[in-house]
Protein backbone atom coordinates (compact mmCIF):
# COMPACT_ATOMS: atom_id res chain seq x y z
CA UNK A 1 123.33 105.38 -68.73
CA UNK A 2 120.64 106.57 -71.24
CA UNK A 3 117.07 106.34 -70.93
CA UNK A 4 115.33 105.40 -74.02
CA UNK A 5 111.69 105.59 -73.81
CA UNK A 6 109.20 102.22 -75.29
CA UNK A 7 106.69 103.32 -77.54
CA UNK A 8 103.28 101.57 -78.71
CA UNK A 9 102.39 100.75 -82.55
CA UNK A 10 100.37 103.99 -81.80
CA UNK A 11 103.28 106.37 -81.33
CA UNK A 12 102.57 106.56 -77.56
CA UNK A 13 104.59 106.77 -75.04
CA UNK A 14 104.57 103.87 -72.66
CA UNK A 15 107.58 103.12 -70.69
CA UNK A 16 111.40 103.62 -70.37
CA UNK A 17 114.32 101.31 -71.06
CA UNK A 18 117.44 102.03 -69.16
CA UNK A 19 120.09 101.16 -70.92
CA UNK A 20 124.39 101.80 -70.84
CA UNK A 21 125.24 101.99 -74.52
CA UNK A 22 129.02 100.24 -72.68
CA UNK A 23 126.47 97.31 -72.95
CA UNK A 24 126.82 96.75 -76.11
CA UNK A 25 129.79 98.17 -76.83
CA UNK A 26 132.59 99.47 -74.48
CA UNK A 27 133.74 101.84 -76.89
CA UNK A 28 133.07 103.10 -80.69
CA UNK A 29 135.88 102.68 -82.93
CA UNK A 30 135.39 104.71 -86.39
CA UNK A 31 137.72 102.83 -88.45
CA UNK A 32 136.51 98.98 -87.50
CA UNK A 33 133.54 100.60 -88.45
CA UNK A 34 134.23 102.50 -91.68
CA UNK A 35 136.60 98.84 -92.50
CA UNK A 36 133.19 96.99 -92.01
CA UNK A 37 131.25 99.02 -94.19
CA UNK A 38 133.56 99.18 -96.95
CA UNK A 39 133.70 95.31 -97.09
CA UNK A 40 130.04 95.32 -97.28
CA UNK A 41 129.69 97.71 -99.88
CA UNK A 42 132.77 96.13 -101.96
CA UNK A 43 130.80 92.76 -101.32
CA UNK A 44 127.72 94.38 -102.84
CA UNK A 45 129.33 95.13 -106.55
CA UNK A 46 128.92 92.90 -109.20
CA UNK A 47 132.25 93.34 -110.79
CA UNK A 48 130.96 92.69 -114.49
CA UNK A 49 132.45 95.64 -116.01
CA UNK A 50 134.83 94.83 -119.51
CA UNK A 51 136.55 96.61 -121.79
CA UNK A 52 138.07 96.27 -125.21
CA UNK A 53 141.50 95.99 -126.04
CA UNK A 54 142.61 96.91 -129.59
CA UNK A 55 142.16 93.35 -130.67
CA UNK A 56 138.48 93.07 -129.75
CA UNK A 57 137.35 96.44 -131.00
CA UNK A 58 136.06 96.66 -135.01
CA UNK A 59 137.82 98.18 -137.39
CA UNK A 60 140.81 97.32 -139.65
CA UNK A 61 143.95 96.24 -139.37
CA UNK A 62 145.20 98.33 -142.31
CA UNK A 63 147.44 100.76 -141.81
CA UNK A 64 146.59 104.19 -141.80
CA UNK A 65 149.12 105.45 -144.23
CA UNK A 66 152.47 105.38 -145.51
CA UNK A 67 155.26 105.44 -142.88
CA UNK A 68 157.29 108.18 -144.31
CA UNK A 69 156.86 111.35 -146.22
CA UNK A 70 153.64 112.62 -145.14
CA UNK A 71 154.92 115.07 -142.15
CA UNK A 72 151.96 113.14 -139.83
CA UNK A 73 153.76 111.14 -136.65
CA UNK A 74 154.21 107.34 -137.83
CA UNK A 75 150.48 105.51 -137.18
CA UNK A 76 149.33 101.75 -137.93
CA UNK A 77 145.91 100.61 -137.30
CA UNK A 78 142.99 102.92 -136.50
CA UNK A 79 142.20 100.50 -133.30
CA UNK A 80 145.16 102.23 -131.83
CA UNK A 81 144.67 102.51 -128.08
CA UNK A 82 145.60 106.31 -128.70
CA UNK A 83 142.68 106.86 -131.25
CA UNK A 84 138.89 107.20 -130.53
CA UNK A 85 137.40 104.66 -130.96
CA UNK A 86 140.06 102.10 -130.42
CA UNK A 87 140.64 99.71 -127.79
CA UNK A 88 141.93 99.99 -124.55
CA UNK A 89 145.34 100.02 -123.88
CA UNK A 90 145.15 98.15 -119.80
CA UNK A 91 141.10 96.75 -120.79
CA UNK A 92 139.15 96.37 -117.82
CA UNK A 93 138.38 93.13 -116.99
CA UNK A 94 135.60 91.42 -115.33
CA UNK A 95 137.00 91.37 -111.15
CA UNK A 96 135.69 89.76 -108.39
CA UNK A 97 135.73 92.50 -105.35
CA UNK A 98 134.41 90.76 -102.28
CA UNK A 99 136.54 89.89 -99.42
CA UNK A 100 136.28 88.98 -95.77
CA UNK A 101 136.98 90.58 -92.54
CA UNK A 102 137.60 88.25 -89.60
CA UNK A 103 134.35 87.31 -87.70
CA UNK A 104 135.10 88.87 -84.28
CA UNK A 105 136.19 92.20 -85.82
CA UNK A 106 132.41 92.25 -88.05
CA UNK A 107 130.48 91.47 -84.44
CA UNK A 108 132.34 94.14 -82.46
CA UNK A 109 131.52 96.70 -85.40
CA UNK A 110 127.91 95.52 -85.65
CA UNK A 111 127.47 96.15 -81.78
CA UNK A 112 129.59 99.55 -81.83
CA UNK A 113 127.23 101.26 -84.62
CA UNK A 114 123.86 100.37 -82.81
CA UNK A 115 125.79 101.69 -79.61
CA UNK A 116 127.00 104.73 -82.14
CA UNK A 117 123.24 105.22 -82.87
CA UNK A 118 121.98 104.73 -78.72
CA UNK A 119 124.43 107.81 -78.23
CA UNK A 120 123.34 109.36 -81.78
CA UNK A 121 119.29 108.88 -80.40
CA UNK A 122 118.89 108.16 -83.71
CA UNK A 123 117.03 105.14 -81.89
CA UNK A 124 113.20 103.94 -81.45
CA UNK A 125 112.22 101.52 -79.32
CA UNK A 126 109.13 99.58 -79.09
CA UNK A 127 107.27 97.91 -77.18
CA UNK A 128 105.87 95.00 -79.85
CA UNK A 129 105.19 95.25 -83.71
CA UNK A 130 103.43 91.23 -84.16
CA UNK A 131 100.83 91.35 -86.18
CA UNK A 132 97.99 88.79 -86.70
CA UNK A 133 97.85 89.25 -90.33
CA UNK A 134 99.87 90.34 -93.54
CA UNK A 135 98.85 94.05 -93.93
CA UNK A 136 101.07 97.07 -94.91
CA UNK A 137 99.20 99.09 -93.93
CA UNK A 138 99.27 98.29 -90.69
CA UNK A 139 102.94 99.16 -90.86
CA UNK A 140 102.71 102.13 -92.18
CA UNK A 141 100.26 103.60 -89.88
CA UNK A 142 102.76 102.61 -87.35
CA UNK A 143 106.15 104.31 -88.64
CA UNK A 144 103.73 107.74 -89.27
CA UNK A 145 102.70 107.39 -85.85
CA UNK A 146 106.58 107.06 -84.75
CA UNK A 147 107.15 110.01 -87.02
CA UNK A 148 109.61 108.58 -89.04
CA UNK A 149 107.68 107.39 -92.48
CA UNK A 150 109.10 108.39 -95.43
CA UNK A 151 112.86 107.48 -93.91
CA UNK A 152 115.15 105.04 -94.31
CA UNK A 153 114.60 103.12 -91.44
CA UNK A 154 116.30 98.92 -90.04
CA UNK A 155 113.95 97.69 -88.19
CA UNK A 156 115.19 94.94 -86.05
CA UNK A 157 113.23 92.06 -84.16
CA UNK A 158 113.57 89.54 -82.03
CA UNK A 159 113.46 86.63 -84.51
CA UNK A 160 112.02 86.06 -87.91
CA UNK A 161 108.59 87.18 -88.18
CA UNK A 162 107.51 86.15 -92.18
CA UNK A 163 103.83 88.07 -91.33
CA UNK A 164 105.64 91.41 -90.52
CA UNK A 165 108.18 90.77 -92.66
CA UNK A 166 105.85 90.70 -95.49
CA UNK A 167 103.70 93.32 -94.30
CA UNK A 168 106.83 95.83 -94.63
CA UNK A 169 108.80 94.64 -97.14
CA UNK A 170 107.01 97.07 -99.62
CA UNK A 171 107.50 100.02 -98.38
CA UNK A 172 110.42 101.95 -99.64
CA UNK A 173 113.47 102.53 -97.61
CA UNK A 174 112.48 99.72 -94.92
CA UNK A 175 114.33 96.82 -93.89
CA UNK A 176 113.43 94.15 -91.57
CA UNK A 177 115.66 91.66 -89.75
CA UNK A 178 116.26 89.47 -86.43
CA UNK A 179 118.66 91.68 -84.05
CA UNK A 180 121.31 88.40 -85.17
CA UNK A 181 121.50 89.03 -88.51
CA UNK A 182 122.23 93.04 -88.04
CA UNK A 183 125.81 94.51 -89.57
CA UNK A 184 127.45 97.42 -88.74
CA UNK A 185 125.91 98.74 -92.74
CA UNK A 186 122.86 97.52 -92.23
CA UNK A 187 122.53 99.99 -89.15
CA UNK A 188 124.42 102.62 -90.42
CA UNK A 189 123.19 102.96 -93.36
CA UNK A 190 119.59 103.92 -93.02
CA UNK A 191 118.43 107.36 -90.67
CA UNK A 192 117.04 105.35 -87.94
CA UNK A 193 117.23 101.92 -86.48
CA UNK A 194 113.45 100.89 -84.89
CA UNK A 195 114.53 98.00 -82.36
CA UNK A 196 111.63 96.13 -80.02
CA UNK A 197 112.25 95.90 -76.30
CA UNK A 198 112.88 91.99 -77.03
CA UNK A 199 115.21 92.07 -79.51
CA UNK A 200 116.88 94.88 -77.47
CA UNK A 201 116.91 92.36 -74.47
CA UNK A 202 118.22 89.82 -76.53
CA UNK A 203 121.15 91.46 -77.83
CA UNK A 204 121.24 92.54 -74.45
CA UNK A 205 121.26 88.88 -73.16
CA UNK A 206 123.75 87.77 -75.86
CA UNK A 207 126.83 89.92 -74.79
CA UNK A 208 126.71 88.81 -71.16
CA UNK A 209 126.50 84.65 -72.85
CA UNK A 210 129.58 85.64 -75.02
């Protein structure tokens, strides 16, 4: 059991929230982990990259020079893989890299790496962040008071919230989703996950409906 203690917008201190990381996850596996995050990431590239073989490159087709008497190994044309400047011999081709782990395996790593963090008290909790109107500086205020501006910081709520949303989106290194929508790199990735009481109830709430 770890007790995690609620702050205010204001960086002060004004509760506790017990809380057995076994909760949300029974135990912390490193490699469903790691295996999420690597999907992610490989999800994340593009997979535009191309290369040339020797018959795309420029150059002619000549060749080079005679094939015997000149003591020089035999050679035909300059776009010779084995040349600068010619193609490639295996050309990289444009790939597509994503692929799918099963959907049980991604929620159990999602809920192990914000238990990972809980035991890493790499973890803020507070009490509310609604605001009434779209201001970023309002939000920044907020993570200086918390003492973590500056960070890489997921900041997870309850549910959408397009005012807050919009309030943070422009500050760098700060994401904002629901508590659903969280994945094991999403929370791994940045130094600390900032996580209201209700979305912490609600994922919370969700294990125990599962």
């Amino acid at each position: 059991m770890v007790s995690l203690p609620i702050f205010d917008k204001s960086g002060k201190e004004v509760g506790k929230y017990e809380l057995d990381p076994a909760e949300i996850a029974p135990s912390i596996n490193k490699q469903l982990m790691h295996d999420a995050v690597v999907m992610y990431q490989a999800n994340l590239r593009q997979g535009t990259h191309r290369t040339k073989t020797r018959a795309e490159v420029a150059g002619s087709t000549k060749k080079m020079y005679r094939q015997k008497g000149t003591g020089n190994a035999r050679a035909g044309s300059k776009r010779s893989g084995v040349r600068r400047g010619g193609g490639h011999v295996f050309a990289i081709r444009p790939r597509d890299y994503s692929y799918r782990l099963n959907k049980k395996a991604l929620k159990l790593a999602t809920r192990m790496a914000i238990a990972s963090k809980i035991q890493g008290e790499q973890v803020v909790v507070v009490d509310d962040l609604a605001q009434d109107e779209i201001k970023t500086k309002s939000v920044a205020g907020a993570l200086k008071a918390l003492g973590i501006y500056g960070q890489k910081v997921a900041i997870a709520l309850e549910k959408h919230d397009p005012v807050f949303y919009r309030s943070a989106r422009n500050i760098e290194g700060v994401s904002v989703s629901p508590v659903a929508e969280l994945n094991a790199y999403s929370v791994l990735r940045p130094r600390k996950l900032v996580i209201t009481k209700a979305a912490l109830d609600s994922l919370r709430s969700s294990d125990k409906s599962d």
